[in-house]
Protein backbone atom coordinates (compact mmCIF):
# COMPACT_ATOMS: atom_id res chain seq x y z
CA UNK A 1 131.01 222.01 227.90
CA UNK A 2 132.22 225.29 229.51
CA UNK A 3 131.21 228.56 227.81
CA UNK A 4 134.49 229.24 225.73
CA UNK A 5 133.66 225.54 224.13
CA UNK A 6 130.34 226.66 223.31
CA UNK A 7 131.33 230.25 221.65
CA UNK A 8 134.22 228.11 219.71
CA UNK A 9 131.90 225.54 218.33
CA UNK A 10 129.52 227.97 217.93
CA UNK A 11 131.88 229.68 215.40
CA UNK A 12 133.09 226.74 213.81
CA UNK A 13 129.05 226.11 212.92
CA UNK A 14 128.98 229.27 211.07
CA UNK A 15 132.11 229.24 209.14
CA UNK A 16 132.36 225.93 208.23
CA UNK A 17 133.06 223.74 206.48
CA UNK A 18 135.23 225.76 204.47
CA UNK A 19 138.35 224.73 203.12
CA UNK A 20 140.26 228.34 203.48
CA UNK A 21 139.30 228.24 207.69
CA UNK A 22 141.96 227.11 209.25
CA UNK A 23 142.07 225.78 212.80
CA UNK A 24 144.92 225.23 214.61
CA UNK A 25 145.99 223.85 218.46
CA UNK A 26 149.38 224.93 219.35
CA UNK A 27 150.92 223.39 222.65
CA UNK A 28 154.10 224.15 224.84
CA UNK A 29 154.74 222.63 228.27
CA UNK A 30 153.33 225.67 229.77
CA UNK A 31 150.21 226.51 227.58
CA UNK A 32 147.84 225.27 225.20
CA UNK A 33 145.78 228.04 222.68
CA UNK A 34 143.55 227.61 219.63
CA UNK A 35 143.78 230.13 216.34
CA UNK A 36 140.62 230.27 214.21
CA UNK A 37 141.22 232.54 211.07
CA UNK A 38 140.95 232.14 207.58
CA UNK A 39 143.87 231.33 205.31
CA UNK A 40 143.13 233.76 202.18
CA UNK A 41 142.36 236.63 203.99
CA UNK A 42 144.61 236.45 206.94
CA UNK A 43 148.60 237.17 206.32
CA UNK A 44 150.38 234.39 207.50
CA UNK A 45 153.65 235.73 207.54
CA UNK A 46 152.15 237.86 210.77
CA UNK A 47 150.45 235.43 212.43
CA UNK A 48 153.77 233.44 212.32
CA UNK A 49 155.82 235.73 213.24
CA UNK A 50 153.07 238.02 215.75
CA UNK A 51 151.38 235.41 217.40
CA UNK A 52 153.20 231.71 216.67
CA UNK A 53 157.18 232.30 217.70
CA UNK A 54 156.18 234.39 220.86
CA UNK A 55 153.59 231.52 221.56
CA UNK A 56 156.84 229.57 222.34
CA UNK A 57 159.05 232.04 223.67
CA UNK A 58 156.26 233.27 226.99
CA UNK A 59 156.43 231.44 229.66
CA UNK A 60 152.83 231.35 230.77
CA UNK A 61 149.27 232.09 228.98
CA UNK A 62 149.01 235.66 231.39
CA UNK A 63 152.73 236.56 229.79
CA UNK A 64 150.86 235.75 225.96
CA UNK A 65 147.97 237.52 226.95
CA UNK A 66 149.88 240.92 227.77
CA UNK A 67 151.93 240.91 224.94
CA UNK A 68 149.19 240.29 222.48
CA UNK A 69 147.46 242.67 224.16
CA UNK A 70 150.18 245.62 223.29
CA UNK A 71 149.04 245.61 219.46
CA UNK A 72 146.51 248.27 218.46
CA UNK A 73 144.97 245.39 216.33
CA UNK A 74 143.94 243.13 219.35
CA UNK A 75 141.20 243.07 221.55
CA UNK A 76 138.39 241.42 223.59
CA UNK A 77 135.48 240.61 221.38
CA UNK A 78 131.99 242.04 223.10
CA UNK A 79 130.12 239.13 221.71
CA UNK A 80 130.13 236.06 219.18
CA UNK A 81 128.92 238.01 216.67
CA UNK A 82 131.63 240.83 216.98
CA UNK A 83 133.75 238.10 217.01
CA UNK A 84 132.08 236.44 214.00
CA UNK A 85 132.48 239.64 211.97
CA UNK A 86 135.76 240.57 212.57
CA UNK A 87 137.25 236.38 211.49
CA UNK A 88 135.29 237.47 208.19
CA UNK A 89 137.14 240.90 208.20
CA UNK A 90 140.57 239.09 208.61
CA UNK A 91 141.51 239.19 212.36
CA UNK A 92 142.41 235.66 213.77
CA UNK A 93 140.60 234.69 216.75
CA UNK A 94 143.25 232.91 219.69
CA UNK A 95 141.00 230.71 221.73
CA UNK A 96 142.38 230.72 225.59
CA UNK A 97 141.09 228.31 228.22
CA UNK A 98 138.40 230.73 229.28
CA UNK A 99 138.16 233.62 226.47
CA UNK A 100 139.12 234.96 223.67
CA UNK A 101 141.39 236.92 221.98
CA UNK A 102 141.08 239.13 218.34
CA UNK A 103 144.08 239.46 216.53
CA UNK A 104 144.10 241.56 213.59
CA UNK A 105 145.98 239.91 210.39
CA UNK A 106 143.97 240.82 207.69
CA UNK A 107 145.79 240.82 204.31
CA UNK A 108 144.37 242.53 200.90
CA UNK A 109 146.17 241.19 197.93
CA UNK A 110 145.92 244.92 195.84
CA UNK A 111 148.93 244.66 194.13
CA UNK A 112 148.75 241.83 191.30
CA UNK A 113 145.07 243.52 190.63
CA UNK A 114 144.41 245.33 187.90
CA UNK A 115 141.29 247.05 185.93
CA UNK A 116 139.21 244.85 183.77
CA UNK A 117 139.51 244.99 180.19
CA UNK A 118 137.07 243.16 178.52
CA UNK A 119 133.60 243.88 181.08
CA UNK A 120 134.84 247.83 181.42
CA UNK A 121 132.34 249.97 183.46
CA UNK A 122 132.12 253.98 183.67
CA UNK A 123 130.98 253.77 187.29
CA UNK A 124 131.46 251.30 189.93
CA UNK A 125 134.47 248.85 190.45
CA UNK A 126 137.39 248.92 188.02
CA UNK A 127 139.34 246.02 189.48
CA UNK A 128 139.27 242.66 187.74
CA UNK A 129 140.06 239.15 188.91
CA UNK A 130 143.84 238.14 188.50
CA UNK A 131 145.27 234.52 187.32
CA UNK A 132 146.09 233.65 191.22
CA UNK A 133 142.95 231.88 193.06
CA UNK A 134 144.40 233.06 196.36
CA UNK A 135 144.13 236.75 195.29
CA UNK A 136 141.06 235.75 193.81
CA UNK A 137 139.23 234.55 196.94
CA UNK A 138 140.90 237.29 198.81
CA UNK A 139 139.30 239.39 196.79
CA UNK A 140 135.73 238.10 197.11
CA UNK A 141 135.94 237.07 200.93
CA UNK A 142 136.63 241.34 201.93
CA UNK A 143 133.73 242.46 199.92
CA UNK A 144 131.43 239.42 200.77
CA UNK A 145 131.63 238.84 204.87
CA UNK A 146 128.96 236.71 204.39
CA UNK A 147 129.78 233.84 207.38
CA UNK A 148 127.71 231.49 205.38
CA UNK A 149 130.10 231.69 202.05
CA UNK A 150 132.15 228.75 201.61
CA UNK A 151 134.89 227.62 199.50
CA UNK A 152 135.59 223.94 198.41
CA UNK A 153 139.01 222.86 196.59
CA UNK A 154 140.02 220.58 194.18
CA UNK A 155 141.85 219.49 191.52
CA UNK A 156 141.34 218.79 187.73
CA UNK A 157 143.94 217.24 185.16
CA UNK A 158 146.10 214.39 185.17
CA UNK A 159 148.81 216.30 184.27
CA UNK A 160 148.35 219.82 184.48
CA UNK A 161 146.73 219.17 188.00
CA UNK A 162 144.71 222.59 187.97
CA UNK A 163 143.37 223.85 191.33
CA UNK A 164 139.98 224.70 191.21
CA UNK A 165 137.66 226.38 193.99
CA UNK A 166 133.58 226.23 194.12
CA UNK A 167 132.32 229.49 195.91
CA UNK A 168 128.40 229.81 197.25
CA UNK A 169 126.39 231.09 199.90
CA UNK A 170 125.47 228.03 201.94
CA UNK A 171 122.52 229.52 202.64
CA UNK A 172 121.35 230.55 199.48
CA UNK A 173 122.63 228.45 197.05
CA UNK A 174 120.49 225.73 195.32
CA UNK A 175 121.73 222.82 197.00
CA UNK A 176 120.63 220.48 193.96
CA UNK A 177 122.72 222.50 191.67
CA UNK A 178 125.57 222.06 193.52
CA UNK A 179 125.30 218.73 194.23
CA UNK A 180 124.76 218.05 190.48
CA UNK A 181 127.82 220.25 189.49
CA UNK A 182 129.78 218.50 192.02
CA UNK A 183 129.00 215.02 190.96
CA UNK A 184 129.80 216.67 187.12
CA UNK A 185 132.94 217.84 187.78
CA UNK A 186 134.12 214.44 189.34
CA UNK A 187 133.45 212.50 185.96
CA UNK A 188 135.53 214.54 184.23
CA UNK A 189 138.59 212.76 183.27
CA UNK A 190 141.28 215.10 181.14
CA UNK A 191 145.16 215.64 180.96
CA UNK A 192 145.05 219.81 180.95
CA UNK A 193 143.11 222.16 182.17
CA UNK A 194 143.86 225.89 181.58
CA UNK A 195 141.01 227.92 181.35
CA UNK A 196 137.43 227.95 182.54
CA UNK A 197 135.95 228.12 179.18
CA UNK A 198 137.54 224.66 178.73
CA UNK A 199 135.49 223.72 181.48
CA UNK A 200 132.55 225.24 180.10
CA UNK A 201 132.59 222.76 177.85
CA UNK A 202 133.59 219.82 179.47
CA UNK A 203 130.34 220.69 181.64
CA UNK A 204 127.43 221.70 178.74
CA UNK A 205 125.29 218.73 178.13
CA UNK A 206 124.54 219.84 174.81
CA UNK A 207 127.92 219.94 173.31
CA UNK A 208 127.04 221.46 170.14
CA UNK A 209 125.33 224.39 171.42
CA UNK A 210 125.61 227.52 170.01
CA UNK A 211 124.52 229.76 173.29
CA UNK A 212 126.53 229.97 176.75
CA UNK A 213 124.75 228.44 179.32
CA UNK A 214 127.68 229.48 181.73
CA UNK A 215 128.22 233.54 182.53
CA UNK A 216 131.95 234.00 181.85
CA UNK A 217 133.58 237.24 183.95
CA UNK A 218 136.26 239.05 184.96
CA UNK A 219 134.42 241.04 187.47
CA UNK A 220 134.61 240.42 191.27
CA UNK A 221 131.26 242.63 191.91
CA UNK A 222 129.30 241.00 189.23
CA UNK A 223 130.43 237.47 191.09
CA UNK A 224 129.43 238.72 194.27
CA UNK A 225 126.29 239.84 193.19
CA UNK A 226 125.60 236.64 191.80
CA UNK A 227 126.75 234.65 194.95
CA UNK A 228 124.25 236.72 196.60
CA UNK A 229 121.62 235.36 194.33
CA UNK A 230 122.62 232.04 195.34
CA UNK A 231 124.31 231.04 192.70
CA UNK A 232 128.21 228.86 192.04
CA UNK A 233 131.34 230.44 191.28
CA UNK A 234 134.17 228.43 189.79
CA UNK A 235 137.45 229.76 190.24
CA UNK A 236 140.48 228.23 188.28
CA UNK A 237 144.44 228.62 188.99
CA UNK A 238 146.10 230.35 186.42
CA UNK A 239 142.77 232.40 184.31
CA UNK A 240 141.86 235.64 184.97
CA UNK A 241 138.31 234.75 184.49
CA UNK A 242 135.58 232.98 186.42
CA UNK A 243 132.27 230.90 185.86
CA UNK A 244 129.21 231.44 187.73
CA UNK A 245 126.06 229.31 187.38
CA UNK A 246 123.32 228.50 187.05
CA UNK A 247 122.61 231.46 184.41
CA UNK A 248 119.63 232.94 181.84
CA UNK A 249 119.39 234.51 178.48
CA UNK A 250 118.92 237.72 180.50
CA UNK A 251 121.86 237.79 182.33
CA UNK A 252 123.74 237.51 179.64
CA UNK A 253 122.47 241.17 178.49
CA UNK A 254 122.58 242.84 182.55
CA UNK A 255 125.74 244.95 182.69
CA UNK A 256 127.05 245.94 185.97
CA UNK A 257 126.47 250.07 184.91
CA UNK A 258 123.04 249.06 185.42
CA UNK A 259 123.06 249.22 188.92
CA UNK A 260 125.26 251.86 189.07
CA UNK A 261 123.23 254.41 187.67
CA UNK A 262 120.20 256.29 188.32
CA UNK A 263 116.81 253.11 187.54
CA UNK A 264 115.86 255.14 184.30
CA UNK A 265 118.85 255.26 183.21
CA UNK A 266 119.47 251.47 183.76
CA UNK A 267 116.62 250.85 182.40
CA UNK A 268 116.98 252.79 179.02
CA UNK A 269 120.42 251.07 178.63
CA UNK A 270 118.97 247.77 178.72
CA UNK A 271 116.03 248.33 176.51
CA UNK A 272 119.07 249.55 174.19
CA UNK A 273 121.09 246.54 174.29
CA UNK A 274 117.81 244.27 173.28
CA UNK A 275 117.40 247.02 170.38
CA UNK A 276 120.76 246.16 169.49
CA UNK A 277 120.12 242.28 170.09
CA UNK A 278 117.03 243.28 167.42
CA UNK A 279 119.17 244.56 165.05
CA UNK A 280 122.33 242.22 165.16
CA UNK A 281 119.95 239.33 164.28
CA UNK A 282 117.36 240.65 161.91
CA UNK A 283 118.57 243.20 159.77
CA UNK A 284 121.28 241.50 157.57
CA UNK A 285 118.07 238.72 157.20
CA UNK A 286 115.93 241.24 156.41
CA UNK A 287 117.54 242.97 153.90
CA UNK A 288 117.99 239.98 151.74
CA UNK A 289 114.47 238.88 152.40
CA UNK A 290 113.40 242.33 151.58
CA UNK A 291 115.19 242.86 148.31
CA UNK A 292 114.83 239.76 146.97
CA UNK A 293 111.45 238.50 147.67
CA UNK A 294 109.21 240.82 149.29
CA UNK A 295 110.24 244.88 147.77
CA UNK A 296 106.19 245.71 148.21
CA UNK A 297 106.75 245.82 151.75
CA UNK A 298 108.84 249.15 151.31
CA UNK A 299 107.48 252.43 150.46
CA UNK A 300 107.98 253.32 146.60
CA UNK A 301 110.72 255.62 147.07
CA UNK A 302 112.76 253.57 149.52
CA UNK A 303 112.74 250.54 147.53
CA UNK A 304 113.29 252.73 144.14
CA UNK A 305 116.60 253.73 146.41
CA UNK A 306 117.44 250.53 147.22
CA UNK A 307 116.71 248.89 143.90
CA UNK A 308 119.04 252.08 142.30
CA UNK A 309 121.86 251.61 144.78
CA UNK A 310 121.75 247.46 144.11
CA UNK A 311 121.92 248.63 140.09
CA UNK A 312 125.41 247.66 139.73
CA UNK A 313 125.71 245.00 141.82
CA UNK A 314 126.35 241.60 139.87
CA UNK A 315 125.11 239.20 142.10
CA UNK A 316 121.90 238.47 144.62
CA UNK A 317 121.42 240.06 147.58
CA UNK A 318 122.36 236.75 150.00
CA UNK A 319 126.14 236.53 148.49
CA UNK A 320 126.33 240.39 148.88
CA UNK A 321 125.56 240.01 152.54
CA UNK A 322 127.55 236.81 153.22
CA UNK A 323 130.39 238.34 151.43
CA UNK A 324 130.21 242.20 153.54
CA UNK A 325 129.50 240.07 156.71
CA UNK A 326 132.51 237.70 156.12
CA UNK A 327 134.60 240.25 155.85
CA UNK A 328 133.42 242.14 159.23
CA UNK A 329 134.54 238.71 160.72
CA UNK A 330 138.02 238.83 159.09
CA UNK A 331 138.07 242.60 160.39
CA UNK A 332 137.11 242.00 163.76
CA UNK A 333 139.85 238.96 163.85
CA UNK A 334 142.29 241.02 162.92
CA UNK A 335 141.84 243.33 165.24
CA UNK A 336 142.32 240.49 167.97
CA UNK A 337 145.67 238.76 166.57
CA UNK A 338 147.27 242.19 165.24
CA UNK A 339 149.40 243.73 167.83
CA UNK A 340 147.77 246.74 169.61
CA UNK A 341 149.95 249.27 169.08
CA UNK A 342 148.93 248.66 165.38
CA UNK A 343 145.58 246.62 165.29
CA UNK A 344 142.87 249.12 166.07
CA UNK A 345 144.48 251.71 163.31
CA UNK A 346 145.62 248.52 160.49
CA UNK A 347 141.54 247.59 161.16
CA UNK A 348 140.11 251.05 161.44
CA UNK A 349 142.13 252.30 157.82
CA UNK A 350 141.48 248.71 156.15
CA UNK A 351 137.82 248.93 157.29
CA UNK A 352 137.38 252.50 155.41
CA UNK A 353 139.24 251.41 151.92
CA UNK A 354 137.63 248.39 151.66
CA UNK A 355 134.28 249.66 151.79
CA UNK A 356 135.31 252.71 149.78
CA UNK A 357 136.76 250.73 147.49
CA UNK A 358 133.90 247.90 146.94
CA UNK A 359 131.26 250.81 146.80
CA UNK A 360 133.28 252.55 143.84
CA UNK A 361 134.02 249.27 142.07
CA UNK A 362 130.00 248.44 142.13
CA UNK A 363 130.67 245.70 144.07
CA UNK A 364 128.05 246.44 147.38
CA UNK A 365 125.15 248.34 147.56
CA UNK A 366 125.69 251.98 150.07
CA UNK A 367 123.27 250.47 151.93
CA UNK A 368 124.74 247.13 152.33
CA UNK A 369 127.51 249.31 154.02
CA UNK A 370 125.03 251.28 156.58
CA UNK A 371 123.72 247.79 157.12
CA UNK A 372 127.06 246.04 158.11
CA UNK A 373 128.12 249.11 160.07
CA UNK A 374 125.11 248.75 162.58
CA UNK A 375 125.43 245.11 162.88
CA UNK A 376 129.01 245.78 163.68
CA UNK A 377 127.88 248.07 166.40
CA UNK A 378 124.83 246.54 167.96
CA UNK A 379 127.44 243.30 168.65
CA UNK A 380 129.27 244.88 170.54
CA UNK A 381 126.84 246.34 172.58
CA UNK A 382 126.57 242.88 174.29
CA UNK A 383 127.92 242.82 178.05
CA UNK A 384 129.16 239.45 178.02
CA UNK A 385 131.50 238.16 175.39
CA UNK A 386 130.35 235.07 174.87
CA UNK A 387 126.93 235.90 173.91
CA UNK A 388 128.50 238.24 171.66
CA UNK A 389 129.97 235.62 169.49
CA UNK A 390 126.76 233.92 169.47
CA UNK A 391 124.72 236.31 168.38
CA UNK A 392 127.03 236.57 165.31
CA UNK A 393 126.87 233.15 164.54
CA UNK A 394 123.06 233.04 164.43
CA UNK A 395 123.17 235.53 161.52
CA UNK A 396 123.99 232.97 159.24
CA UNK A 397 121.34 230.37 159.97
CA UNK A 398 118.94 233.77 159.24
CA UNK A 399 120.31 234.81 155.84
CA UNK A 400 120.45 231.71 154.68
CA UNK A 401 116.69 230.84 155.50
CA UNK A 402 115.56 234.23 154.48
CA UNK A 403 117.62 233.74 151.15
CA UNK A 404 115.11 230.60 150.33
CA UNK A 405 112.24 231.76 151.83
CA UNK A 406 111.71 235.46 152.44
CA UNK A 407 110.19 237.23 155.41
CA UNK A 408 108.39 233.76 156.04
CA UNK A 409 112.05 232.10 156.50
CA UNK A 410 113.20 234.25 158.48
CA UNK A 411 110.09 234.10 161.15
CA UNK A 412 110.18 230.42 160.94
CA UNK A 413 114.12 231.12 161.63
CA UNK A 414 113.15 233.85 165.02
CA UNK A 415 110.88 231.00 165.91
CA UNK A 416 113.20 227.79 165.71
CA UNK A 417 115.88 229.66 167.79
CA UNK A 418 113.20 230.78 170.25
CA UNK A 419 112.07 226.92 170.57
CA UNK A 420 115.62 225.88 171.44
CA UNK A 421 116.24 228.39 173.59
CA UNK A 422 113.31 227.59 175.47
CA UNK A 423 114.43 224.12 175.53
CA UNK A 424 117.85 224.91 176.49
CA UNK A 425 118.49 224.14 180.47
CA UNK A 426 121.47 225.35 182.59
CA UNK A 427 121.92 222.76 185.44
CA UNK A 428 118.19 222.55 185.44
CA UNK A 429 116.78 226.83 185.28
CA UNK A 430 115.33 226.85 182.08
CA UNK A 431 117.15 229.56 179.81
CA UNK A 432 114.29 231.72 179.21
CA UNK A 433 113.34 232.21 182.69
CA UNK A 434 112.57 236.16 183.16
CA UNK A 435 114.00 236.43 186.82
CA UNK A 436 116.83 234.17 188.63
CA UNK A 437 115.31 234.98 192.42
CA UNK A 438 116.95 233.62 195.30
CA UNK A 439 116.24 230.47 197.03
């Protein structure tokens, strides 16, 4: 095997298998070339008409050679790793009889991007995934020129036929994982497929489970740091969204502003968001366990306060919760289905008169309205959205245990959630693992 053989199979060692690298003879009478490149990063209307139709129109490989040669964008690579880096960067690499050439052809799909709406940061990236896989991949394959990422295809649906791509570091990943995720998403047998939290589901063993087991983002840097970590993206045709896994309670509560600002600061806002996690979970629980069954625990004044601002209430402290909580739901659903020019004002105004108005009528306690109000707040302090909506599920369980029970109800309640959790598994990590390190 002459050199040129080895530096080509060398290549094809560290960039495969992958199913965006493309490789491609072309032959004429008079010549015979190789292109190495890879599809979602390269544009192929320029290799077609830059490299292919002159291919055929030159009369000898010396006649190719010049004319390549004329574009600022092609050179001699000075080694197999220059060459290495610069296929990851988007140049396509022509493979002659005895060297090569480096064509750039690099293509970044800006234009159907556009800033994330539902993971925002202050600092960082503002770009968010779009509902086209291509850009998608483009996307992750010109911030991550990692040779050993690789992406595998497939599809999912009878009908709907959904493409979907598996991303990973092959040298990082957690080869088990994949192999079990791979193996999962071959027994799945359904019609339509259109978004990855559909899949989400279709994958969870435990299909009843209240908690996400799956991060679900919009975020191209939060995938790539996770890919980094060594763990799978899933990318699917037509969503906006992606899954990554395997994934921890704790990711679920890591924004991305975290390593964008200054440690302290990073660390402050997480210690914030488990406040908030604190608060979501406990406080409506408390307060009914608090009023109803254990008032000693407050100083005199405080619970004379409370006891005074309950005085006109006409019903226990659980159905006043249920009922102020309940209609934070109805609120906060609104504010999804209304239209937006209208649904943060209709919400906002209705939010105001209703609590006004139930205050006035006797109907809630002041403090049942300083109590819903921080609930409110502290879910939304969540990074991830669907840990949000399971932390205001969980409430429920709470009240209703602390409603019978008291304080002791609503430890036994922290506990029993804390037990499943620490039962819970994502494709084998257990939940409540501290750190997700790298393989």
């Amino acid at each position: 095997m002459d050199l040129t053989s080895q530096n080509k199979q060398w290549l094809l060692d560290k960039l495969g298998p992958s199913d965006d690298l493309e490789h491609r003879t072309m032959k004429s009478t008079r010549m015979y070339v190789e292109l190495l490149f890879i599809t979602n990063i390269c544009d192929s209307a320029v290799i077609r008409e830059e490299i292919i139709q002159p291919f055929f129109q030159m009369n000898n490989e010396v006649e190719l050679e010049d004319y390549l040669l004329s574009f600022p964008g092609c050179n001699r690579p000075a080694s197999n790793v220059d060459s290495l880096n610069k296929i990851m960067s988007g140049y396509v690499a022509i493979v002659f009889k005895d060297h090569f050439l480096l064509f750039q052809a690099a293509q970044i799909k800006a234009a159907a991007l556009s800033d994330a709406q539902v993971e925002a940061t202050i600092q960082g990236p503002q770009t968010a995934f779009s509902e086209h896989i291509d850009t998608n991949i483009n996307l992750i394959r010109f911030r991550y020129k990692n040779s050993s990422l690789r992406v595998e295809s497939r599809e999912l649906g009878r009908l709907s036929k959904s493409r979907l791509c598996l991303l990973y570091d092959d040298m990082n990943v957690d080869h088990e994982v994949l192999d079990q995720l791979k193996k999962k998403l071959d027994e799945i047998k359904v019609d339509n497929l259109q978004s990855v939290t559909e899949l989400h589901q279709l994958l969870t063993k435990q299909k009843y489970t209240i908690f996400p087991t799956f991060i679900n983002t919009e975020r191209p840097d939060r995938a790539i740091l996770n890919l980094s970590q060594g763990k799978v993206i899933i990318m699917l045709e037509g969503t906006p969204f992606v899954l990554i896994l395997p994934a921890v309670f704790f990711d679920f509560y890591s924004a991305m502003d975290d390593n964008y600002q200054l440690s302290l600061v990073g660390y402050f806002l997480q210690f914030l968001r488990y406040i908030a996690l604190f608060l979501s979970l406990v406080l409506p629980a408390a307060y009914v366990a608090l009023t109803a069954y254990n008032p000693e625990i407050f100083r005199v004044q405080l619970a004379l306060s409370i006891a005074g601002s309950r005085a006109s209430v006409p019903y226990p402290a659980y159905v006043e919760v249920l009922l102020m909580l309940g209609l934070m739901e109805l609120l906060l659903e609104a504010s999804i289905r209304l239209p937006k020019s209208v649904g943060s004002t209709a919400t906002t105004v209705g939010g105001l008169i209703l609590g006004q108005a139930a205050t006035s009528a006797g109907l809630i306690s002041n403090i049942m309205i300083i109590i819903v109000s921080t609930v409110a707040i502290s879910n939304f302090v969540v990074p991830i959205n669907s840990m949000s909506f399971a932390m205001r599920i969980m409430k429920y369980p709470l009240v209703l245990l602390a409603s019978m029970l008291g304080i002791t109800g609503l430890v036994l309640g922290l506990i029993g959630m804390i037990a499943y959790m620490t039962n819970l598994r994502s494709f084998g990590v257990p939940y409540l693992r501290v750190f997700f390190y790298r393989k």
